[in-house]
Protein backbone atom coordinates (compact mmCIF):
# COMPACT_ATOMS: atom_id res chain seq x y z
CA UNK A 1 -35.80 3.18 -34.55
CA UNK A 2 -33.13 0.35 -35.30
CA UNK A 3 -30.87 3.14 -36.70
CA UNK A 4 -31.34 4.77 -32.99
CA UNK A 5 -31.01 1.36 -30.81
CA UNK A 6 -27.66 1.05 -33.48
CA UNK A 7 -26.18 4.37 -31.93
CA UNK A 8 -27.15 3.62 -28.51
CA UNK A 9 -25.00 0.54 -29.25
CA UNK A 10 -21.86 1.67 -30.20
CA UNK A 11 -22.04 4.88 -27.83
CA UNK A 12 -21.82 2.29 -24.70
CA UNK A 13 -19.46 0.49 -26.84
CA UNK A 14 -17.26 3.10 -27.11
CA UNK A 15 -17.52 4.26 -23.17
CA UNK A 16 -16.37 0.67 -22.41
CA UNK A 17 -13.70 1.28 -24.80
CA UNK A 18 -12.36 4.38 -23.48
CA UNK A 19 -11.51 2.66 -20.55
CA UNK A 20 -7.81 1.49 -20.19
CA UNK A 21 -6.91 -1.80 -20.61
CA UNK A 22 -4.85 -2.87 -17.35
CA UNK A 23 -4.07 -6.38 -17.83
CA UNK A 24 -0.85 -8.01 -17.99
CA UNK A 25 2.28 -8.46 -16.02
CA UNK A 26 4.01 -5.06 -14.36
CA UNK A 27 7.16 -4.28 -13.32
CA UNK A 28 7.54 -1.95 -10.02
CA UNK A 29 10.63 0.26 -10.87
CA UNK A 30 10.35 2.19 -7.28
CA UNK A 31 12.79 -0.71 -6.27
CA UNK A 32 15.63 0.81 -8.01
CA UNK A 33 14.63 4.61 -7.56
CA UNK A 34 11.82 5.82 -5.50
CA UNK A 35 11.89 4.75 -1.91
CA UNK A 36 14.48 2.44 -2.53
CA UNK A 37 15.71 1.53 1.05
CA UNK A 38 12.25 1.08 2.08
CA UNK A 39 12.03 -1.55 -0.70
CA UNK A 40 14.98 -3.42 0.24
CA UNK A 41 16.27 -3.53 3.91
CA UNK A 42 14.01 -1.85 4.81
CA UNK A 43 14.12 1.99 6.61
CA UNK A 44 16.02 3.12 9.36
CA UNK A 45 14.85 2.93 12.79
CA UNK A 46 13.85 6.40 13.56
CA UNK A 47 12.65 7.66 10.16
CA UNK A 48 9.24 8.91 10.11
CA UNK A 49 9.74 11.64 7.44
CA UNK A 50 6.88 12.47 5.23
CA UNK A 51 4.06 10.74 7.38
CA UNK A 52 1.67 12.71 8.97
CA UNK A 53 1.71 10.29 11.39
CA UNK A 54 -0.26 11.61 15.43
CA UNK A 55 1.20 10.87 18.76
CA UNK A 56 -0.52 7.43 19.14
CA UNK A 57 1.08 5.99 16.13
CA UNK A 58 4.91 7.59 17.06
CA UNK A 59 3.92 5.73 20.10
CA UNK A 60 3.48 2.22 19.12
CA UNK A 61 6.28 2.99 15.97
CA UNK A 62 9.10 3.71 18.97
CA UNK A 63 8.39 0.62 20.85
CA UNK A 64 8.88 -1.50 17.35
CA UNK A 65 12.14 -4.09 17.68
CA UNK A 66 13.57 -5.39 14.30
CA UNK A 67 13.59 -8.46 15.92
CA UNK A 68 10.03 -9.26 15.59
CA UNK A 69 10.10 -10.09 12.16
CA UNK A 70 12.27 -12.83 13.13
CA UNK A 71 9.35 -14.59 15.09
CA UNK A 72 7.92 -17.70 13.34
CA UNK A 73 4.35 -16.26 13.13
CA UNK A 74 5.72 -13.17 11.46
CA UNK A 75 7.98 -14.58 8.34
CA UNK A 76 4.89 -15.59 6.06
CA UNK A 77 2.63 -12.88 7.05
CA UNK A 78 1.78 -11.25 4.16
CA UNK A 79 1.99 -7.43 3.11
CA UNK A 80 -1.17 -5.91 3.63
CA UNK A 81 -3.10 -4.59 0.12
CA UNK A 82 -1.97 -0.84 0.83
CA UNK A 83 1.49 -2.13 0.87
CA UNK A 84 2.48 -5.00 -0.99
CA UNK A 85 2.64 -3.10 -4.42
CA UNK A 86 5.87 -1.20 -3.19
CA UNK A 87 7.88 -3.87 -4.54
CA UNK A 88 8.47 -6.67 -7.54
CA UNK A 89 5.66 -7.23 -9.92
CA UNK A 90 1.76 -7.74 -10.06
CA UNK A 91 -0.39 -9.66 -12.68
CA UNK A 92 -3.77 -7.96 -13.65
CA UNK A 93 -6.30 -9.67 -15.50
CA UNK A 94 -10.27 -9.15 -15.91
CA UNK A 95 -13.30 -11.07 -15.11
CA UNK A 96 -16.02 -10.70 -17.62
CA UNK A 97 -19.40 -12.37 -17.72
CA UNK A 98 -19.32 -14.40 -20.75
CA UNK A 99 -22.26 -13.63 -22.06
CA UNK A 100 -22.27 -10.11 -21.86
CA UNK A 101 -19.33 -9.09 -21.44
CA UNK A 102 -19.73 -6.67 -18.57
CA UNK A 103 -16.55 -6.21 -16.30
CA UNK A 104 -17.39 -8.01 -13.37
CA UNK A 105 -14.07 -7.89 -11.25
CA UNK A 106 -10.23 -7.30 -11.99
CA UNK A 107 -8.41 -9.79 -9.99
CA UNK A 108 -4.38 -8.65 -8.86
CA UNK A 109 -1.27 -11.29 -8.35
CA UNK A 110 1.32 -9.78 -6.15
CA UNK A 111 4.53 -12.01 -6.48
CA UNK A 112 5.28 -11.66 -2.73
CA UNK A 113 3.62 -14.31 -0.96
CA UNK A 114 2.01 -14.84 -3.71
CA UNK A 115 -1.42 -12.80 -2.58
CA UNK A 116 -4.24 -11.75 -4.96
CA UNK A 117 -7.03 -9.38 -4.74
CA UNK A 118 -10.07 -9.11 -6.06
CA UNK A 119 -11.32 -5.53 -7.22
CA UNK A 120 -15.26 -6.20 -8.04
CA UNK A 121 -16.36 -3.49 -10.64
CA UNK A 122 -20.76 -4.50 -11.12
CA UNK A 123 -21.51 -2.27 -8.57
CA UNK A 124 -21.92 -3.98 -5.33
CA UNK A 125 -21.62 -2.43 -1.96
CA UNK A 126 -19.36 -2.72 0.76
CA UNK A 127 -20.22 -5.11 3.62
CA UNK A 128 -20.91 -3.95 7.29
CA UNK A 129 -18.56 -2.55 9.35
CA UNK A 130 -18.77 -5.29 11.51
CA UNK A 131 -17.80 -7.93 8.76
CA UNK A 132 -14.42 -9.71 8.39
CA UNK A 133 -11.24 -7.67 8.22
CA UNK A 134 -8.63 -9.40 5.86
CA UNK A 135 -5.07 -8.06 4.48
CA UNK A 136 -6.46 -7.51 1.25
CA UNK A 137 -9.77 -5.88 2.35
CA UNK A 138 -12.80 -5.48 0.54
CA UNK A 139 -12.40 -3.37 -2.79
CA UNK A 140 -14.93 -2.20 -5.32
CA UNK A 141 -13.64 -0.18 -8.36
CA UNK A 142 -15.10 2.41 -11.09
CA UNK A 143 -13.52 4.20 -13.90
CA UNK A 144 -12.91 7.86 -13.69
CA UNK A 145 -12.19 7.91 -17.86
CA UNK A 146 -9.13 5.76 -18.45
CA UNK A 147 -8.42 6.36 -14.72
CA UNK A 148 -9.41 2.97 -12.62
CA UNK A 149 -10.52 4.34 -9.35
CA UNK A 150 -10.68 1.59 -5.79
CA UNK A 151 -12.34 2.16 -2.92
CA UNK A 152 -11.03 -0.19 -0.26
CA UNK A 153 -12.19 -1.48 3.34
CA UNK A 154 -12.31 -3.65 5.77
CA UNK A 155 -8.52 -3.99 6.42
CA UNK A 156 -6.83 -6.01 8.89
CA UNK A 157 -4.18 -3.83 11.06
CA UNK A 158 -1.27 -3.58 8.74
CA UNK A 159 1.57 -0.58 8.53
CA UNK A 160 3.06 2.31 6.86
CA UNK A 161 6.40 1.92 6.85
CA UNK A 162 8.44 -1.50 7.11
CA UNK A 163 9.90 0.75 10.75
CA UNK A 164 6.95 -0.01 12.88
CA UNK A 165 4.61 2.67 12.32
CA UNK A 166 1.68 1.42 12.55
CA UNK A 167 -2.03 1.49 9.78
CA UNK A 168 -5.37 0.55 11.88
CA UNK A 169 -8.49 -1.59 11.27
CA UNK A 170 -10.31 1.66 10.69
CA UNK A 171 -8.42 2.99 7.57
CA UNK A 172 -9.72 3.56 4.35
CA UNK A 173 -7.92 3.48 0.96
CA UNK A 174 -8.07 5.11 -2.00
CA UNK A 175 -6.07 4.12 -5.11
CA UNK A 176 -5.86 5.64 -8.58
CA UNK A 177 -4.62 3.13 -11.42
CA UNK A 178 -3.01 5.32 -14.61
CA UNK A 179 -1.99 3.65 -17.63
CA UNK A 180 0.44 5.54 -19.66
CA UNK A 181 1.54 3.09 -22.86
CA UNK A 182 3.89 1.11 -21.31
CA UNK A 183 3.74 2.85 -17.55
CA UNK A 184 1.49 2.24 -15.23
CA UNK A 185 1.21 4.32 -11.71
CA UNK A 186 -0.93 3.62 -8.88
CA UNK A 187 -1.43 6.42 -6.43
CA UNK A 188 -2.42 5.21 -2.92
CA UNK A 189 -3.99 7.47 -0.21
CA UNK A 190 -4.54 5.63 3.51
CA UNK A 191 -7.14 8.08 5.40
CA UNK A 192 -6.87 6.27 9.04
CA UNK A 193 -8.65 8.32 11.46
CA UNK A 194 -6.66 6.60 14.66
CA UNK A 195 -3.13 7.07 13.52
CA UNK A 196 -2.60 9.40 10.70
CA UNK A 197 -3.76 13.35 11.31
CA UNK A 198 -4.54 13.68 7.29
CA UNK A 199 -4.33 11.33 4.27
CA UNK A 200 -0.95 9.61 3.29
CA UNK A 201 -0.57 9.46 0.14
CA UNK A 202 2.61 7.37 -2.26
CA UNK A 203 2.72 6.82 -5.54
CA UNK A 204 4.52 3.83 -7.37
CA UNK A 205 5.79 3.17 -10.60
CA UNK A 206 5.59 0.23 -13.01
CA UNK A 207 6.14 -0.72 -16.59
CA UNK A 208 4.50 -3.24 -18.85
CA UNK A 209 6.27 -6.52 -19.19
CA UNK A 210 5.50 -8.51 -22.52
CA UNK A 211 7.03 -11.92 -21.72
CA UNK A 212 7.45 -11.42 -18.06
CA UNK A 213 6.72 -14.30 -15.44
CA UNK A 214 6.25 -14.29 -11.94
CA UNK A 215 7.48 -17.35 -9.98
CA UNK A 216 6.08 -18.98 -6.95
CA UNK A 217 6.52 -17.35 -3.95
CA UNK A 218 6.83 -20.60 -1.08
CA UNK A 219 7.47 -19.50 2.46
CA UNK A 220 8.22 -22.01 5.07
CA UNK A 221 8.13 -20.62 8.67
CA UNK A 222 11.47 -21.94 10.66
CA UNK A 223 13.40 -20.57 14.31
CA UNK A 224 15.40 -18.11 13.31
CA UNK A 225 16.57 -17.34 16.77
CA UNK A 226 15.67 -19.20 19.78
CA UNK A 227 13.90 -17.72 22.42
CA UNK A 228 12.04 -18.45 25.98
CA UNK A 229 7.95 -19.35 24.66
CA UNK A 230 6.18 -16.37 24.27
CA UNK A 231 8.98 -13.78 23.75
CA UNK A 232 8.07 -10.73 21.94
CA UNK A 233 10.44 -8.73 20.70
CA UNK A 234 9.68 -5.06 21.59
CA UNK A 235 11.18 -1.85 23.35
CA UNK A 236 9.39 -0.51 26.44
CA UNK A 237 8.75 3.30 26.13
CA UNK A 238 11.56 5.77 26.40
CA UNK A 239 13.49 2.50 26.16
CA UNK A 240 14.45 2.37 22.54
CA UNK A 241 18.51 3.47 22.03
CA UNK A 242 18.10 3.31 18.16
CA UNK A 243 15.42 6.27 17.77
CA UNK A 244 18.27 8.68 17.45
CA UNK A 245 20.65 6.68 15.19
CA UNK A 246 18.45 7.95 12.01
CA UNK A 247 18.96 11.77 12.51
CA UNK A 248 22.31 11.22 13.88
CA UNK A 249 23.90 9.76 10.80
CA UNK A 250 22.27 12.19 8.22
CA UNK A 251 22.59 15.27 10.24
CA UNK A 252 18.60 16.12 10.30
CA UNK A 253 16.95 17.69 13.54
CA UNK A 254 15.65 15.15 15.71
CA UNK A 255 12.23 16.36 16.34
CA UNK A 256 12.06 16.72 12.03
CA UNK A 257 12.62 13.43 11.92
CA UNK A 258 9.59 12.11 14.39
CA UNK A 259 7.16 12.65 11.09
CA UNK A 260 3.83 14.42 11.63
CA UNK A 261 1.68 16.26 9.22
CA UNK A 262 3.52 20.04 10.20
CA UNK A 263 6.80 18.53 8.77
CA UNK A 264 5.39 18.28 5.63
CA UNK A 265 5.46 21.48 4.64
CA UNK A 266 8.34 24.24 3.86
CA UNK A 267 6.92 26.35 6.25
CA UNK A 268 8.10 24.08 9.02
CA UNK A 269 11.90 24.65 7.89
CA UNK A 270 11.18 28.03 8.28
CA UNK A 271 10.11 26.97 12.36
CA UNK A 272 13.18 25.20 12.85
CA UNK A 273 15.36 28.08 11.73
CA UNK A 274 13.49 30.06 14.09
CA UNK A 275 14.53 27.60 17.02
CA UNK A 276 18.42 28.24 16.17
């Protein structure tokens, strides 16, 4: 009997083993090579390439003015959980009951604006749909192998692209966490049933930093420009003169360049040459 309880033992031992070990500090490298502009300045007006974005959201993304990020209550508003891993680097660590050392959450630092997440992993469930929204949401987490898989909800409105096109309150996301030695990915797919027509999914790339810090991140709201109270930056539709600008300067078809789930694929180059 003792010999059986002893194998019991180190099987569930060596299931909680199996699992990867996430913790540390990461580096994104999709700053310097995947997605680049997107990371830094940010993407051109215009651009809705590889979104399978419907007409509501092209709506609300072609009335978006640059300008808006300028407004006070914009500057320190932080990068929603579906989006602030595009860029610099994230702490993990674990939260284990001390006794028994189950996993009970793995917490995330994001170095802009400082934000952290909470993933809980003892098996709770999500809260009503009418609970409180927030940018990080609500995420519980389970381990497909070494694969850490998170279910998130509860999302505040937040976007896609840094362009104005637009993520609801309704979306869900999925996120896979892969650990290869010193790489980590985390694949991301946003199912949002009000403004994309199928899932969006991006991947991003880190790698495991051994002595790596991440500094403060203070942000101090001040008046960039000054404006009349209650000035919103924005374009009225069929207003917006940039829309264009995108396609212009690379040469693309206009109407490729409006995103949607049909310019995905290469059977929609095959369309356009039709249209010639």
């Amino acid at each position: 009997m003792r010999y059986v309880l002893f194998l019991s033992i180190m099987l569930v031992c060596a299931q909680a083993f199996a699992q990867a070990n996430l913790e540390g500090v990461w580096e994104n490298l999709t700053i310097l090579h995947e997605d680049w502009p997107d990371r830094l300045f940010g993407p051109e007006l215009g651009d809705y390439t590889g979104i399978p974005l419907n007409d509501a959201a092209r709506f609300r993304a072609e009335a978006w003015d640059a300008s808006l990020i300028t407004l006070p209550e914009y500057q320190c508003r932080v990068h929603p959980s579906d989006y602030v891993p595009s860029f610099a680097a994230i702490r993990i660590w674990e939260e284990r009951d001390k006794d028994s050392q189950q996993l009970i959450a793995i917490h995330t630092h994001h170095f802009a604006w400082g934000t952290e997440r909470t993933i809980w992993m003892d098996g709770r469930p999500h809260p009503p749909d009418y609970a409180l929204h927030t940018a990080m949401g609500f995420s519980t987490g389970k381990w497909d192998g070494d694969i850490l898989t998170v279910s998130t909800t509860h999302l505040k409105e937040g976007w896609i692209r840094r362009n104005g096109v637009p993520r609801s309150d309704r979306a869900t996301v999925t996120e896979h966490f892969i650990r290869h030695a010193g790489h980590l990915i985390l694949m991301t797919v946003i199912t949002d049933p009000a403004y994309l027509t199928e899932p969006m999914v991006r991947t991003r790339d880190y790698v495991y930093q051994e002595n790596q810090q991440i500094a403060a991140y203070p942000c101090e709201p001040v008046d960039e420009v000054i404006r009349e109270k209650g000035t919103i930056p924005h374009h009225l539709p069929g207003t917006n003169p940039f829309l264009d600008e995108f396609a212009n300067a690379h040469k693309l078809p206009k109407e490729a360049t409006r995103g949607g789930a049909e310019t995905l694929y290469p059977e929609y180059e095959q369309k356009l040459s039709g249209k010639k």
